[in-house]
PDB file of N, CA and C in Angstrom:
ATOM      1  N   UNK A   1     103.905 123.796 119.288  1.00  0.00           N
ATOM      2  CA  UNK A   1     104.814 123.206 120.252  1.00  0.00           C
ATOM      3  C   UNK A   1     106.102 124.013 120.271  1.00  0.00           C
ATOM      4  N   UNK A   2     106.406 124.068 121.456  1.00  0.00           N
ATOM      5  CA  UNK A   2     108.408 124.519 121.123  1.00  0.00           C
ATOM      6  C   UNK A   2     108.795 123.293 122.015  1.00  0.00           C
ATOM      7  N   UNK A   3     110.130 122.765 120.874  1.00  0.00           N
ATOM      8  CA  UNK A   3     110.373 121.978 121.325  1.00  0.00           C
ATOM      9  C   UNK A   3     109.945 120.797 121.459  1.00  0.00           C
ATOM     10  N   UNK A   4     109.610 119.897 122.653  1.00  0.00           N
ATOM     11  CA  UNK A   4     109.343 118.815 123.153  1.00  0.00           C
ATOM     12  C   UNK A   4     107.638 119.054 123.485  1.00  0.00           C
ATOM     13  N   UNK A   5     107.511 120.444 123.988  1.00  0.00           N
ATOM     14  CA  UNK A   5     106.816 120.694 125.287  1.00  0.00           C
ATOM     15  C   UNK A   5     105.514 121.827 124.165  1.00  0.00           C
ATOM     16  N   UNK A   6     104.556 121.232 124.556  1.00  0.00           N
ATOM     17  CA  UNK A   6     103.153 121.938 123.820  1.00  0.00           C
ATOM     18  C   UNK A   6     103.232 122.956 124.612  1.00  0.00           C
ATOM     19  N   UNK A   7     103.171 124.603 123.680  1.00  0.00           N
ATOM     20  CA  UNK A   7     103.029 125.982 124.461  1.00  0.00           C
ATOM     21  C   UNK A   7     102.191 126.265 124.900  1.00  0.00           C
ATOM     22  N   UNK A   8     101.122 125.732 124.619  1.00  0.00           N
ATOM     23  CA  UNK A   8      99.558 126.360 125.644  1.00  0.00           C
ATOM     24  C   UNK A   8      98.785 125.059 125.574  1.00  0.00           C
ATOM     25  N   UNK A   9      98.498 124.431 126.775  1.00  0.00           N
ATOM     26  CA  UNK A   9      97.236 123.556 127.441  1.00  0.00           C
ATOM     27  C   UNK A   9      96.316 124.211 128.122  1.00  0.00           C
ATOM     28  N   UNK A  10      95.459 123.711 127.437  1.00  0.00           N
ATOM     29  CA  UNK A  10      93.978 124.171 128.156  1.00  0.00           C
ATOM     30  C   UNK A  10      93.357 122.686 128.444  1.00  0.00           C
ATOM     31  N   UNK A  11      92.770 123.082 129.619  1.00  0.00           N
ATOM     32  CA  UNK A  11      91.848 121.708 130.362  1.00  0.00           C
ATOM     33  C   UNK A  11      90.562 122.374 130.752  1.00  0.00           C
ATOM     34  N   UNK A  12      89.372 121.870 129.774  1.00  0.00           N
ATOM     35  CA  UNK A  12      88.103 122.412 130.499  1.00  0.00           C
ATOM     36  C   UNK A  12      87.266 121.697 130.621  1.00  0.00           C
ATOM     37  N   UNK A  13      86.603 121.949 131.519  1.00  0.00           N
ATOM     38  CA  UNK A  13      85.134 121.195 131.952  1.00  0.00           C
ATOM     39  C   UNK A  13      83.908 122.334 132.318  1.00  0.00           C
ATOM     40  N   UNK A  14      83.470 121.565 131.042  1.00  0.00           N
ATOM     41  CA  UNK A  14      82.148 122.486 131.005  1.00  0.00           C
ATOM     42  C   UNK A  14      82.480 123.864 130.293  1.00  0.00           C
ATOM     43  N   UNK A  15      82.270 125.188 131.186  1.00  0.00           N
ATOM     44  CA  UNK A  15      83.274 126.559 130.625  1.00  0.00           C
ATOM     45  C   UNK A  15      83.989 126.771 131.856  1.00  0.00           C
ATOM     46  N   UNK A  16      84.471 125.884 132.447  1.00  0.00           N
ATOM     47  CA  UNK A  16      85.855 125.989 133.163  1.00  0.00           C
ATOM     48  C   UNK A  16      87.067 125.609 132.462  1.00  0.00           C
ATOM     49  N   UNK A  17      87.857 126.633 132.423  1.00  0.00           N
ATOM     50  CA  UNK A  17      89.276 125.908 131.844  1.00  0.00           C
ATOM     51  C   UNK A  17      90.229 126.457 132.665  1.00  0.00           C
ATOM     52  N   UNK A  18      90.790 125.079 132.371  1.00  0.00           N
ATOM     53  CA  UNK A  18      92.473 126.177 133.034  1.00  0.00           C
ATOM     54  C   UNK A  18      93.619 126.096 132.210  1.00  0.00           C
ATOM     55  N   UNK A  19      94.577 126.590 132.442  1.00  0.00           N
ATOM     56  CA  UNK A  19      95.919 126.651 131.095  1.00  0.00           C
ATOM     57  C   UNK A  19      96.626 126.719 131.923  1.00  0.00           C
ATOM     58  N   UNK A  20      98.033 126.494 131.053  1.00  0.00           N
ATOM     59  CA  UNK A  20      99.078 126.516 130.946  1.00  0.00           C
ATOM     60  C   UNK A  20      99.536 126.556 129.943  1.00  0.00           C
ATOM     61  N   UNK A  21     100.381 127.600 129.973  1.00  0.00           N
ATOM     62  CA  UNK A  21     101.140 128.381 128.803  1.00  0.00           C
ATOM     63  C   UNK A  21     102.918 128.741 129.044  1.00  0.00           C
ATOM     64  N   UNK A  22     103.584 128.554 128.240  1.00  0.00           N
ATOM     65  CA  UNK A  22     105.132 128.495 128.555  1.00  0.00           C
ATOM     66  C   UNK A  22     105.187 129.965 128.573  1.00  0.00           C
ATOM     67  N   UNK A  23     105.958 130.202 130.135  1.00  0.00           N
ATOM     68  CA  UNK A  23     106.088 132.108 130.308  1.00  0.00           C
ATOM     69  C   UNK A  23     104.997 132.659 131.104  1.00  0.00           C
ATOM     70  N   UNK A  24     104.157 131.616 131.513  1.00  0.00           N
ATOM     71  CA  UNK A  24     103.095 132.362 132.649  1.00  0.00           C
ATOM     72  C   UNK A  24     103.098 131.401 133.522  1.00  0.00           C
ATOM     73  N   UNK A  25     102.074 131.446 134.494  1.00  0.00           N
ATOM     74  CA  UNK A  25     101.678 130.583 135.698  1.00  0.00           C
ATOM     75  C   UNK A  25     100.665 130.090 135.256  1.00  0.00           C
ATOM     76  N   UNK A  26     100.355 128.836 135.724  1.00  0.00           N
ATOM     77  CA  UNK A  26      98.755 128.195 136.094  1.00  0.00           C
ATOM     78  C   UNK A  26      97.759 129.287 136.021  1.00  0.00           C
ATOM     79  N   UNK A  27      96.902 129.375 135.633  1.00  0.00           N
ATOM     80  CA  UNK A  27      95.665 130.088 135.415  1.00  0.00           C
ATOM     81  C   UNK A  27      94.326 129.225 135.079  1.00  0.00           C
ATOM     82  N   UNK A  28      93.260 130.157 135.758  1.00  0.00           N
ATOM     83  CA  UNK A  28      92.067 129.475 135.410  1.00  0.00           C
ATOM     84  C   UNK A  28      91.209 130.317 134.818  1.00  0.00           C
ATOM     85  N   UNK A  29      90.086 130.517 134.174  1.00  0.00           N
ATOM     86  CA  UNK A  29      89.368 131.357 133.756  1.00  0.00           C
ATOM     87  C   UNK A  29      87.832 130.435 133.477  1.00  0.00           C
ATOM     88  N   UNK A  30      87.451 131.329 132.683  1.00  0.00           N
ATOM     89  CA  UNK A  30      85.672 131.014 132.446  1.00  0.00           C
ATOM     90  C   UNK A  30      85.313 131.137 131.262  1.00  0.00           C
ATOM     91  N   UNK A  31      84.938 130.308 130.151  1.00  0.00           N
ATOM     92  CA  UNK A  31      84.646 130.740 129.068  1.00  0.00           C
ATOM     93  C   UNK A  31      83.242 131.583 129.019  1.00  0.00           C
ATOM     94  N   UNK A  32      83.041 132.595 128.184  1.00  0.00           N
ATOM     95  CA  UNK A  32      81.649 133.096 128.066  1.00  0.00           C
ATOM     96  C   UNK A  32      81.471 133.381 126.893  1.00  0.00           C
ATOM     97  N   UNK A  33      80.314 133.426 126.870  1.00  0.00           N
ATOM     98  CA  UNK A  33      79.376 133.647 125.642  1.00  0.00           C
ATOM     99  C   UNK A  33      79.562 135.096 125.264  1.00  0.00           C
ATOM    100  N   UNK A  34      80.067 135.655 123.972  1.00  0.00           N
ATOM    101  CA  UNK A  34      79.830 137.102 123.607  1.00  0.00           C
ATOM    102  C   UNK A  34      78.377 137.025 122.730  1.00  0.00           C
ATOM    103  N   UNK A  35      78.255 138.146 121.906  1.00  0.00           N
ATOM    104  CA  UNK A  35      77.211 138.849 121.136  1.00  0.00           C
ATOM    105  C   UNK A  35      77.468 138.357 120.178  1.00  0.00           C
ATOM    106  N   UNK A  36      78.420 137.345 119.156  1.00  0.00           N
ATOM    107  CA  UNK A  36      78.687 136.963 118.594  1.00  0.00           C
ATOM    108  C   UNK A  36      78.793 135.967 118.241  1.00  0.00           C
ATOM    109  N   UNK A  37      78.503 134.835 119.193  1.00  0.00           N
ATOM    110  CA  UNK A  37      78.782 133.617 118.815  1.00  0.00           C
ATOM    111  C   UNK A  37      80.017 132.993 119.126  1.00  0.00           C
ATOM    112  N   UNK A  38      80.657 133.593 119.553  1.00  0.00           N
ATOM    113  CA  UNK A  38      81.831 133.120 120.115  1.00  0.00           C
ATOM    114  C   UNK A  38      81.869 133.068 121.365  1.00  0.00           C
ATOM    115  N   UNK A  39      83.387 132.090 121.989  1.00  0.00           N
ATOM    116  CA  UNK A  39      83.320 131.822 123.756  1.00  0.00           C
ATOM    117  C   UNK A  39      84.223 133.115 123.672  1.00  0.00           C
ATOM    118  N   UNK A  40      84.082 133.912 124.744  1.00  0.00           N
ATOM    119  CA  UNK A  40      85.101 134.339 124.913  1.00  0.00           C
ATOM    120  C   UNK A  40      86.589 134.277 126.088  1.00  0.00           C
ATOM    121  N   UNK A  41      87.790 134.171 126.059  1.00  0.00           N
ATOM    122  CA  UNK A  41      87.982 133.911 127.444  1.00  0.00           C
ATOM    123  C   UNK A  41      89.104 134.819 127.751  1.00  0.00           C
ATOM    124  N   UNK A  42      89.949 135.315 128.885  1.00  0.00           N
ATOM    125  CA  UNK A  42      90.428 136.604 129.476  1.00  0.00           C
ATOM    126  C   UNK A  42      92.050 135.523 130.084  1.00  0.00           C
ATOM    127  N   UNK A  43      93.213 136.004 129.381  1.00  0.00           N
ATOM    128  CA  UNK A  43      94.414 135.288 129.136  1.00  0.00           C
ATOM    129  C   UNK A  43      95.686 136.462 129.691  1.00  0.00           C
ATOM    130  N   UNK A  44      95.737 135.678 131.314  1.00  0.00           N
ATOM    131  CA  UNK A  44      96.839 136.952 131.785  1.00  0.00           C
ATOM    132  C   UNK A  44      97.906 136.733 131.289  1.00  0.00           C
ATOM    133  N   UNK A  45      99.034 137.683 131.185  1.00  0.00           N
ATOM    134  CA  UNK A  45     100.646 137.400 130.853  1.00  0.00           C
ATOM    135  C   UNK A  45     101.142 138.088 132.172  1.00  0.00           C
ATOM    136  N   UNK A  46     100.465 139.061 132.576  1.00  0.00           N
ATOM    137  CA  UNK A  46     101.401 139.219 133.114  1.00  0.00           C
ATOM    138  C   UNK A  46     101.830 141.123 132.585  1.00  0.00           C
ATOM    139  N   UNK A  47     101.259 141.335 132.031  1.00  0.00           N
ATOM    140  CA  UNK A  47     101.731 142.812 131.249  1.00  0.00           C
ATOM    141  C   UNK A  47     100.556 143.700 132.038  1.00  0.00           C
ATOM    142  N   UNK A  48     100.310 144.931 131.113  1.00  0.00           N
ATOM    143  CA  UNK A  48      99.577 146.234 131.453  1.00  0.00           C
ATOM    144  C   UNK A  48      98.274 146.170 131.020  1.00  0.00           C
ATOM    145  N   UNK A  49      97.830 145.084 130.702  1.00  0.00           N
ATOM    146  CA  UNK A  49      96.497 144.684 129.695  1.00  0.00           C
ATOM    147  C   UNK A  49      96.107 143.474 129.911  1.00  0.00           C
ATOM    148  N   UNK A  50      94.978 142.858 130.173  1.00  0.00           N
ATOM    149  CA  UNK A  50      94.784 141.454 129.855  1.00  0.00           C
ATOM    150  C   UNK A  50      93.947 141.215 128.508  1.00  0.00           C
ATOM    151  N   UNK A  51      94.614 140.183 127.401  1.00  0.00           N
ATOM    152  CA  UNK A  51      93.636 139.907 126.483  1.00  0.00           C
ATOM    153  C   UNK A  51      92.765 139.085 126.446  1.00  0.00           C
ATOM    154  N   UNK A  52      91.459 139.583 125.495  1.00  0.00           N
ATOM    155  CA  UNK A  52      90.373 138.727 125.641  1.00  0.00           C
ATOM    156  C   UNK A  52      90.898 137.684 124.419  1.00  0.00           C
ATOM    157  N   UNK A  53      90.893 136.656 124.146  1.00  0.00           N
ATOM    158  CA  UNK A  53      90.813 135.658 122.953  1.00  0.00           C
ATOM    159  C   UNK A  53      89.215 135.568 122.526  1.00  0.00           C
ATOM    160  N   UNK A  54      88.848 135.371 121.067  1.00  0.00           N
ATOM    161  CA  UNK A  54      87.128 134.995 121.013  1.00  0.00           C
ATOM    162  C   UNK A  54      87.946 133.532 120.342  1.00  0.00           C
ATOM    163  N   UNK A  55      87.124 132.458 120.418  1.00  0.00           N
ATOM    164  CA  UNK A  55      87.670 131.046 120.185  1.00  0.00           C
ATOM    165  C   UNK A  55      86.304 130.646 119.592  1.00  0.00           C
ATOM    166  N   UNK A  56      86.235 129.707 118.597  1.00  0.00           N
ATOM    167  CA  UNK A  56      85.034 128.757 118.165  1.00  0.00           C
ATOM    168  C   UNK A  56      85.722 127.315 117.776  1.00  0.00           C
ATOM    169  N   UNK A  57      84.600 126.626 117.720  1.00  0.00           N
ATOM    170  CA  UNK A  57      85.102 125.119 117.301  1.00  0.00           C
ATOM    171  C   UNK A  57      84.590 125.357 115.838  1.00  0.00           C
ATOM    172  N   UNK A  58      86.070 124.676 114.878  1.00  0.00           N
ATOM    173  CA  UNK A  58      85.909 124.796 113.433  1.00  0.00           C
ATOM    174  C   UNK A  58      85.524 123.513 113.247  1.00  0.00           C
ATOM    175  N   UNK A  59      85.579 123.468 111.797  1.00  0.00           N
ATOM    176  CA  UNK A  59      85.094 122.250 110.898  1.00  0.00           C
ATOM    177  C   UNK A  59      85.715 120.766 111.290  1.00  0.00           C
ATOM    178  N   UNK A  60      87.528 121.343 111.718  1.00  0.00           N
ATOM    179  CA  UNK A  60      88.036 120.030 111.573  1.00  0.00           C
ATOM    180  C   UNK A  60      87.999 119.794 113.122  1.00  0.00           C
ATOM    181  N   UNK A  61      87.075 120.453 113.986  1.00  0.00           N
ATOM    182  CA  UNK A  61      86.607 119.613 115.605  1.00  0.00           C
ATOM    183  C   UNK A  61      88.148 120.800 116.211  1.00  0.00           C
ATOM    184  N   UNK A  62      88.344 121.705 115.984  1.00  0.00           N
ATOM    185  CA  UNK A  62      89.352 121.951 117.213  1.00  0.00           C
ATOM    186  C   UNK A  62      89.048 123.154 117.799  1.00  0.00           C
ATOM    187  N   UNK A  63      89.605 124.044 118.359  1.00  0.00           N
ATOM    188  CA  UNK A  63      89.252 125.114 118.921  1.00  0.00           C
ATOM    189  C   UNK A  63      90.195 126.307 118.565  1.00  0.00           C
ATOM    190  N   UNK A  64      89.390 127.339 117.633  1.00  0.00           N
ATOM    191  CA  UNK A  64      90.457 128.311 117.352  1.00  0.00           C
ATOM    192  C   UNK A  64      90.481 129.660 117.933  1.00  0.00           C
ATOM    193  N   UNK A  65      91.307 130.137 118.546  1.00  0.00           N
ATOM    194  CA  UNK A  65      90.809 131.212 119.386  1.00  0.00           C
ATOM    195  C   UNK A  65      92.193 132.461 118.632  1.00  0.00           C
ATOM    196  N   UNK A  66      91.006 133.848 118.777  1.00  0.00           N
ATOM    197  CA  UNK A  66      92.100 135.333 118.013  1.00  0.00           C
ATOM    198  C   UNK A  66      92.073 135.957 119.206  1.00  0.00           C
ATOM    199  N   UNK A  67      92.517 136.140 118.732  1.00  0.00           N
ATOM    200  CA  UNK A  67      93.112 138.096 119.744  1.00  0.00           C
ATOM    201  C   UNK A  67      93.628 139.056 118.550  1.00  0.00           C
ATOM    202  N   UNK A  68      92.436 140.175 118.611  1.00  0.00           N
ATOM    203  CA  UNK A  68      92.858 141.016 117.818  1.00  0.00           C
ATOM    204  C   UNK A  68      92.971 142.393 118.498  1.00  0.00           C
ATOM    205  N   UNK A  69      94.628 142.797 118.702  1.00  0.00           N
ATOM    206  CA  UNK A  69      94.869 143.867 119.492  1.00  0.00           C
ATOM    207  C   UNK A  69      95.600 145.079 118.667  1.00  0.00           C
ATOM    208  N   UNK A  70      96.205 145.830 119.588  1.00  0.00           N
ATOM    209  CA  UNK A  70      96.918 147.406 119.322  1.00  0.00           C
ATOM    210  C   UNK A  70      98.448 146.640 118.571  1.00  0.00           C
ATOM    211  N   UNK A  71      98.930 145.432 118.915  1.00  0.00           N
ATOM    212  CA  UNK A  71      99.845 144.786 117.955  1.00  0.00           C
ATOM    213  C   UNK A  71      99.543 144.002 116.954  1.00  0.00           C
ATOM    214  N   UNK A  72      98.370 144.098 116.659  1.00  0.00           N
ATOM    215  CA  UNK A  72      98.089 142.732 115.643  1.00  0.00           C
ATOM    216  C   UNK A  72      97.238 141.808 115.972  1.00  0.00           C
ATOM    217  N   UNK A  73      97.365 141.318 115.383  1.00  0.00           N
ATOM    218  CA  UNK A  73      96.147 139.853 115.626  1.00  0.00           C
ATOM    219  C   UNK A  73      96.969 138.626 115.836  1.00  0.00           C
ATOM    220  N   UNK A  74      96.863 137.905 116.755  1.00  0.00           N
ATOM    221  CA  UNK A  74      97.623 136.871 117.216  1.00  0.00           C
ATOM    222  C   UNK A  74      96.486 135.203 117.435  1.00  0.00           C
ATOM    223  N   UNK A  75      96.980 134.286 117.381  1.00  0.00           N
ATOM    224  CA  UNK A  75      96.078 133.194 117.453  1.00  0.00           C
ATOM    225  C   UNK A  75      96.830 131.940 117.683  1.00  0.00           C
ATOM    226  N   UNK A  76      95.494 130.845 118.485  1.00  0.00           N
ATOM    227  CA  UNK A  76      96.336 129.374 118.801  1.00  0.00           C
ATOM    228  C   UNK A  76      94.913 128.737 118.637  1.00  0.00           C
ATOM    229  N   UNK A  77      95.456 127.533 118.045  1.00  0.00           N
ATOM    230  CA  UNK A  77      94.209 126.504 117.708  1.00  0.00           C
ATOM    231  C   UNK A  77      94.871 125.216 118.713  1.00  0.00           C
ATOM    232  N   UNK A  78      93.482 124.769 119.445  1.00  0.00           N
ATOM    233  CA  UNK A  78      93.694 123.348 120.035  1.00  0.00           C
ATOM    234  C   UNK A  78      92.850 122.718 119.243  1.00  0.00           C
ATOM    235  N   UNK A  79      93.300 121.721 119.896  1.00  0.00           N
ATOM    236  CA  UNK A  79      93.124 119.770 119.204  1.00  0.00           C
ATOM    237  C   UNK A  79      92.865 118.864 120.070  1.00  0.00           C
ATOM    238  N   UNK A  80      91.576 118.485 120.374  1.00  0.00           N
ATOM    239  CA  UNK A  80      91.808 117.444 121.639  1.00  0.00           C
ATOM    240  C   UNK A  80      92.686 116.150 121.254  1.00  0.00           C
ATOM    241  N   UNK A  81      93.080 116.053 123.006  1.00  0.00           N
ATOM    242  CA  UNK A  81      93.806 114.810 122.789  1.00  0.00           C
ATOM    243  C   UNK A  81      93.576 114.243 124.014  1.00  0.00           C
ATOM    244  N   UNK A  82      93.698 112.604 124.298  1.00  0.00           N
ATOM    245  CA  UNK A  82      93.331 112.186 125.363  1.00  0.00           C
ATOM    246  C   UNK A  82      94.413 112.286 126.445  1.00  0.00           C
ATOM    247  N   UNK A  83      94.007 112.569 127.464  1.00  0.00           N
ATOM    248  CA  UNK A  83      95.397 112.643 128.701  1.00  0.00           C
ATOM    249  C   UNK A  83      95.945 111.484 129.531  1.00  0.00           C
ATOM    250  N   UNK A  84      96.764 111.358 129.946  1.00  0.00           N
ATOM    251  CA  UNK A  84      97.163 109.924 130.092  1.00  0.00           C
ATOM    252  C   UNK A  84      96.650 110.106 131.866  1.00  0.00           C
ATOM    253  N   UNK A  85      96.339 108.746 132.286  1.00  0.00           N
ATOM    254  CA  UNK A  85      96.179 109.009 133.911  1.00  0.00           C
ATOM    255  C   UNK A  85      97.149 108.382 134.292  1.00  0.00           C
TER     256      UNK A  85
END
């Protein structure tokens, strides 16, 4: 979270998701299947590159997704939670 305000929401149905992330726009993407066992999914910013994240669901039910790039390895784990209507 920063702040008040959770930095990245993801909403998916099925392997549709869409996000929102503090510092980008609305985006939608597609999760897919790699060679590995992992979803993989394609996370614009906005820069000279788009990264792929590989994400799996761990032990404790959430979703952990890496990015391992030319800066490092970077990562965000979700948690479902129910959404209010």
């Amino acid at each position: 979270m920063r702040g008040p305000k959770f930095e990245w929401v993801i909403r998916a149905n099925q392997y549709s998701v869409s996000m929102e992330i503090i510092g980008t726009t609305a985006q939608k993407t597609t999760l897919k299947p790699d060679t590995g066992g992992s979803l993989a999914m394609r996370v614009e910013f906005g820069g000279d590159t788009t990264p792929v994240y590989k994400c799996r669901l761990t032990q404790r039910k959430t979703l952990a997704c890496i990015f391992r790039g030319p800066g490092g390895t970077t990562g965000v784990q979700f948690k479902k939670i129910p959404l209010k209507q």
